[in-house]
C-alpha atoms as a PDB file:
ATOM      1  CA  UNK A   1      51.744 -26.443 -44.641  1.00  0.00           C
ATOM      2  CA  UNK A   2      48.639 -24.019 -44.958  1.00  0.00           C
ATOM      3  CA  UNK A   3      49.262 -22.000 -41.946  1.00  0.00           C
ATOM      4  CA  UNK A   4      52.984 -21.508 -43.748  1.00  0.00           C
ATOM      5  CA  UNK A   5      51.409 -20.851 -47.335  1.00  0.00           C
ATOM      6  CA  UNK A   6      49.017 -18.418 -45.463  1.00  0.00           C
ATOM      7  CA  UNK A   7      51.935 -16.625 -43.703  1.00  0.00           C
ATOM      8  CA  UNK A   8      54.154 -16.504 -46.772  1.00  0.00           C
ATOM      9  CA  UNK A   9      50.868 -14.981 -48.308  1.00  0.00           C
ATOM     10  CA  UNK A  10      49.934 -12.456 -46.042  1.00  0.00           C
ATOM     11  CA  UNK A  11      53.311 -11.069 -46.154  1.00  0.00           C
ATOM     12  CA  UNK A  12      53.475 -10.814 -49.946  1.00  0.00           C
ATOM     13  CA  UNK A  13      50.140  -8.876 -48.934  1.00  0.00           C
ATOM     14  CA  UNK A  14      51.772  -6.482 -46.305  1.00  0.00           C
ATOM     15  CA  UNK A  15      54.580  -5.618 -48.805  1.00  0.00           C
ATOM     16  CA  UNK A  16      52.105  -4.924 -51.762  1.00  0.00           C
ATOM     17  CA  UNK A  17      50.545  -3.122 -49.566  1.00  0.00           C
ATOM     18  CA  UNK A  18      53.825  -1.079 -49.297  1.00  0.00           C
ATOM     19  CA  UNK A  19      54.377  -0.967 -52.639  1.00  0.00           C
ATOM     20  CA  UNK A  20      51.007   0.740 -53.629  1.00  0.00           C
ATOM     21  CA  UNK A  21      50.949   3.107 -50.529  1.00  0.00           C
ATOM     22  CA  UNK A  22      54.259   4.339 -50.720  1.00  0.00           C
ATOM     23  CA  UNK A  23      56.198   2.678 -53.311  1.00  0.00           C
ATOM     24  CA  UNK A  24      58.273   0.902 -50.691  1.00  0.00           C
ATOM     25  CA  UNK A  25      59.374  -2.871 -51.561  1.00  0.00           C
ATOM     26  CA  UNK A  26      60.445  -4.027 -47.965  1.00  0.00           C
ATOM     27  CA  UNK A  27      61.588  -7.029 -49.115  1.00  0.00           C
ATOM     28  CA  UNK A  28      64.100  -5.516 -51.558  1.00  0.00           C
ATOM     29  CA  UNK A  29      65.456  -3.301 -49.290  1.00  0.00           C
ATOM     30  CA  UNK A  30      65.817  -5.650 -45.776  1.00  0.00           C
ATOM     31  CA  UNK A  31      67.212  -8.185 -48.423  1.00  0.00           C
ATOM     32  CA  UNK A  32      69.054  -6.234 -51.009  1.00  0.00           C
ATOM     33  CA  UNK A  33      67.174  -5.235 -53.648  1.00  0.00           C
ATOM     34  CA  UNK A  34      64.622  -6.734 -56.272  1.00  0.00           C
ATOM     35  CA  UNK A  35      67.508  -8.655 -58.096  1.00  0.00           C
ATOM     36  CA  UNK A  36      68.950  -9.956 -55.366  1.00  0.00           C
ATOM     37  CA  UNK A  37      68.767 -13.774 -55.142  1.00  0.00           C
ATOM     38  CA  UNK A  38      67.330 -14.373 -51.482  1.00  0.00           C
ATOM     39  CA  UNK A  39      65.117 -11.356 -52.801  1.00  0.00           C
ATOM     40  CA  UNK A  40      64.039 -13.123 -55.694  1.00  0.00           C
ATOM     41  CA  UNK A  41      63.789 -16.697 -53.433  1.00  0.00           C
ATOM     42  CA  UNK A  42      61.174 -14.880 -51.049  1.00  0.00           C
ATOM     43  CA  UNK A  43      59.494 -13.611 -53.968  1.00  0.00           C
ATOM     44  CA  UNK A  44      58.881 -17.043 -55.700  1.00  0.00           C
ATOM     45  CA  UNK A  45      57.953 -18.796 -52.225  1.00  0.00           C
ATOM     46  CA  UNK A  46      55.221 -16.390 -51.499  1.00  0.00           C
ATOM     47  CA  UNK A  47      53.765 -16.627 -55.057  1.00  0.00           C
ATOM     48  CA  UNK A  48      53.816 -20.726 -54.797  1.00  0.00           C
ATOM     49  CA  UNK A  49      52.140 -19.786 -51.455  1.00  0.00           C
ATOM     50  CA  UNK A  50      49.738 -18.095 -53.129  1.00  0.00           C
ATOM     51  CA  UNK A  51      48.864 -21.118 -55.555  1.00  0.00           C
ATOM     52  CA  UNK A  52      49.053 -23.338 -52.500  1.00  0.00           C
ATOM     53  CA  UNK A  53      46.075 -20.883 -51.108  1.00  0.00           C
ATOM     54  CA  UNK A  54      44.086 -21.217 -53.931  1.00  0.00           C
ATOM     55  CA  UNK A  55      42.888 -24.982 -52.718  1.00  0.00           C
ATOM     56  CA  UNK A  56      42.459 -23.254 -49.050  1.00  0.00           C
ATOM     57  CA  UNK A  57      39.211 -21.817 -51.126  1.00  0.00           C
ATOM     58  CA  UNK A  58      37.322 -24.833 -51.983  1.00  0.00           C
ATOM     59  CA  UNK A  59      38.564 -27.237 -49.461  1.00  0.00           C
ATOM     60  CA  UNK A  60      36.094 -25.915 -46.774  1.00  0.00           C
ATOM     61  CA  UNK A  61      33.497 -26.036 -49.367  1.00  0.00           C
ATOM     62  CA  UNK A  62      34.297 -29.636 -50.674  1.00  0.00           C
ATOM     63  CA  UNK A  63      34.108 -30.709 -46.495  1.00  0.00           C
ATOM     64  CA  UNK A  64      30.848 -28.500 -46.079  1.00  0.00           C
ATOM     65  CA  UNK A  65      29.609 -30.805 -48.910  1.00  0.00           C
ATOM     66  CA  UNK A  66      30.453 -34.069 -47.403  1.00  0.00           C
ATOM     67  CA  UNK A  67      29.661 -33.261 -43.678  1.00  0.00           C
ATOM     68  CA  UNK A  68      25.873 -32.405 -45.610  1.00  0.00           C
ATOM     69  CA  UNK A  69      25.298 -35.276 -47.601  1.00  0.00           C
ATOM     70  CA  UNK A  70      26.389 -37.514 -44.641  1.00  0.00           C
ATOM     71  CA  UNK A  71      23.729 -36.080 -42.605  1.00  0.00           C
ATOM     72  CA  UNK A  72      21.099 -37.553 -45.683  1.00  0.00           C
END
């Protein structure tokens, strides 16, 4: 599931990236514009991917903490 959320994310990424270089959504136009519903499905799953990412952030701290105080 992270290595999806991370995928899902890094393509939202690619197509902002788009957007702010040359105001090109490739996701609207490979899947019919911005109002289109599969459109608007990708959209959604990459920003719950994005959410899902957020706990990718302190999960490697939270096992950095363990693996340390098991070492005490």
């Amino acid at each position: 599931m992270d290595r999806l959320a991370l995928v899902l994310v890094i393509v939202g990424a690619l197509n902002w990236l788009l957007v702010g270089l040359f105001q090109y959504d490739l996701v609207a136009a490979i899947l019919g514009g911005q109002d289109a519903l599969l459109s608007r499905v990708i959209y959604t799953l990459v920003g719950i991917a994005g959410i899902w990412c957020i706990s990718l952030l302190f999960r490697e701290r939270d096992k950095a903490a363990t693996r340390d105080k098991n070492r005490v």
